[in-house]
Protein backbone atom coordinates (compact mmCIF):
# COMPACT_ATOMS: atom_id res chain seq x y z
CA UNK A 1 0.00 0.00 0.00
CA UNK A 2 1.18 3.50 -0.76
CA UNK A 3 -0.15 6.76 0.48
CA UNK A 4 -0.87 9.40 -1.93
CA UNK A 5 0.21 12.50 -1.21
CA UNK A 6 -3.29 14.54 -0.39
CA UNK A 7 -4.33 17.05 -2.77
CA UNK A 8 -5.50 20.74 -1.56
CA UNK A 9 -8.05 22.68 -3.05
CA UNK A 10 -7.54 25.78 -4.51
CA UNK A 11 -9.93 27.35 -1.58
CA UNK A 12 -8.64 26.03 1.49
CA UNK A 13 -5.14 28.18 2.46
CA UNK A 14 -2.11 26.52 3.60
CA UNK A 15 -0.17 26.41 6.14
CA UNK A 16 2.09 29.13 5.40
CA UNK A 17 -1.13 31.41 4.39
CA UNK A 18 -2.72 30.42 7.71
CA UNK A 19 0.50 31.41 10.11
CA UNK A 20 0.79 34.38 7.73
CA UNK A 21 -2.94 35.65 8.37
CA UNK A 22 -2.35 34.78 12.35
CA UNK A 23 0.78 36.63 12.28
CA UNK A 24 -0.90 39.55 10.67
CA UNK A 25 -3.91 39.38 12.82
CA UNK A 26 -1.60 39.42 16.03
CA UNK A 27 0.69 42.60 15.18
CA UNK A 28 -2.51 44.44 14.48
CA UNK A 29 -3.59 43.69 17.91
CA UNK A 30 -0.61 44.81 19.21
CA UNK A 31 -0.67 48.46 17.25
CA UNK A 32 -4.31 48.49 18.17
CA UNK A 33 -4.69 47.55 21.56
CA UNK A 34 -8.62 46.88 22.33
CA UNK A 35 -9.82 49.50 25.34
CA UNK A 36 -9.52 48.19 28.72
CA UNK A 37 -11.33 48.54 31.83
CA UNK A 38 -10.14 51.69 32.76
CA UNK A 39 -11.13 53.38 29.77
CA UNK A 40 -14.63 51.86 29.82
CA UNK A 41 -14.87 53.43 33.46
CA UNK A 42 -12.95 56.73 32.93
CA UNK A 43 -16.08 56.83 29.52
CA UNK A 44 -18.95 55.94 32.41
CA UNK A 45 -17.07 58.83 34.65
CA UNK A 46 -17.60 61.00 31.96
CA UNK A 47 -20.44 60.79 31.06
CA UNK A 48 -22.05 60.79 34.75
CA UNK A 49 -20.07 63.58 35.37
CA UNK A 50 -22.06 65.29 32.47
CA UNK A 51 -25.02 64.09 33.42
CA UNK A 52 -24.35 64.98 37.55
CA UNK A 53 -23.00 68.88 37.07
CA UNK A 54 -25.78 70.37 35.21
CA UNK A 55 -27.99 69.00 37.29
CA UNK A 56 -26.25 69.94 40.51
CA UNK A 57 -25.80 73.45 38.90
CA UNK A 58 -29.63 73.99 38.45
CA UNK A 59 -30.46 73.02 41.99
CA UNK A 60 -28.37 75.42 43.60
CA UNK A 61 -29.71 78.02 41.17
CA UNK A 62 -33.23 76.93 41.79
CA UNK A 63 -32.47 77.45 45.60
CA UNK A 64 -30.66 80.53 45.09
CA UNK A 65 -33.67 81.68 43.05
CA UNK A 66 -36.05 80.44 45.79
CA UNK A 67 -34.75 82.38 48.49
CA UNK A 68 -33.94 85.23 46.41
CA UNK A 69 -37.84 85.61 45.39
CA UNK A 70 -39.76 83.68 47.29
CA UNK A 71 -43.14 82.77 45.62
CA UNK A 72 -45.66 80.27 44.72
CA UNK A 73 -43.54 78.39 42.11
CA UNK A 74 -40.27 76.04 43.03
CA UNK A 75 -37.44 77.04 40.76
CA UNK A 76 -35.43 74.54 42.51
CA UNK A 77 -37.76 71.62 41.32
CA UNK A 78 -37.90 73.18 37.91
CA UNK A 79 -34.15 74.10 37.53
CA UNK A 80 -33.81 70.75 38.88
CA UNK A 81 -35.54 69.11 36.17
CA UNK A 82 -33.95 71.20 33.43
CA UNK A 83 -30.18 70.92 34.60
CA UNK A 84 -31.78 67.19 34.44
CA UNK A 85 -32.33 67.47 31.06
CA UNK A 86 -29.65 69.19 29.95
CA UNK A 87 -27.35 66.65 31.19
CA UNK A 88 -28.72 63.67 29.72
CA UNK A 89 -28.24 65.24 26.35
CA UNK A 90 -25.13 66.11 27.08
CA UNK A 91 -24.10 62.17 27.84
CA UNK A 92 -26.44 60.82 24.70
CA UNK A 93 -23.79 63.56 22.83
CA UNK A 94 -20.99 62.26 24.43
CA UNK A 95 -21.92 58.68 23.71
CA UNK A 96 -23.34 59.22 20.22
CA UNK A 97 -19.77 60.77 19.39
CA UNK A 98 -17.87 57.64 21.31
CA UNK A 99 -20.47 55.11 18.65
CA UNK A 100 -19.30 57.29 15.52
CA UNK A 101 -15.58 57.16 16.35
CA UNK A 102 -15.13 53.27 17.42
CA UNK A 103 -17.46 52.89 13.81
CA UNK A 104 -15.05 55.42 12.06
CA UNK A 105 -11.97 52.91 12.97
CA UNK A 106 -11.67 50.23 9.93
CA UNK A 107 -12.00 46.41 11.36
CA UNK A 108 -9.79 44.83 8.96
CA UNK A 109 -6.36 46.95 8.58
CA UNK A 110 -3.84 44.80 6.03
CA UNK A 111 -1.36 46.89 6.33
């Protein structure tokens, strides 16, 4: 009995195309390290910190206001509410920018 020596097909890569791809795959992880934990927290920081000022900003205003001219209406609950507001569009910003650059950065670099 004799082996035959095993034909490849012209679609399956060989071995040195394989290690070559690997190869490739690794040194682009290594120039493009993914983000770790720290950035992923420093990002939620960020972004609660946006949220968190304007809303802390408004409430003092609204008190300021309150004491200033006293009256039937609560500019602290209203500021409140708007420094709310104002905040969370200020994090969907921040995030919406964060989507468009990580979508901006091409997957597959062969460089």
């Amino acid at each position: 009995m004799t082996d035959k020596p095993r034909k490849t097909s012209k679609t399956e890569p060989g071995l040195a195309e394989q290690v070559g791809v690997k190869a490739a795959r690794k040194l682009k992880a290594r120039r493009n390290p993914a983000p770790g934990v720290w950035s992923g927290l420093g990002l939620m920081g960020m972004i609660g910190w946006s949220v968190a000022v304007p809303t802390l900003l408004g409430a003092a205003l609204g008190i300021w206001l309150d004491r200033r001219y006293p009256g039937g209406r609560s500019w602290t609950l209203a500021l409140l509410m708007a420094g709310l507001m104002l905040g969370c569009l200020n994090a969907w910003h921040w995030v919406a920018r964060e989507d468009a650059a990580m979508r901006e950065k091409p997957e597959h670099d062969d460089e």
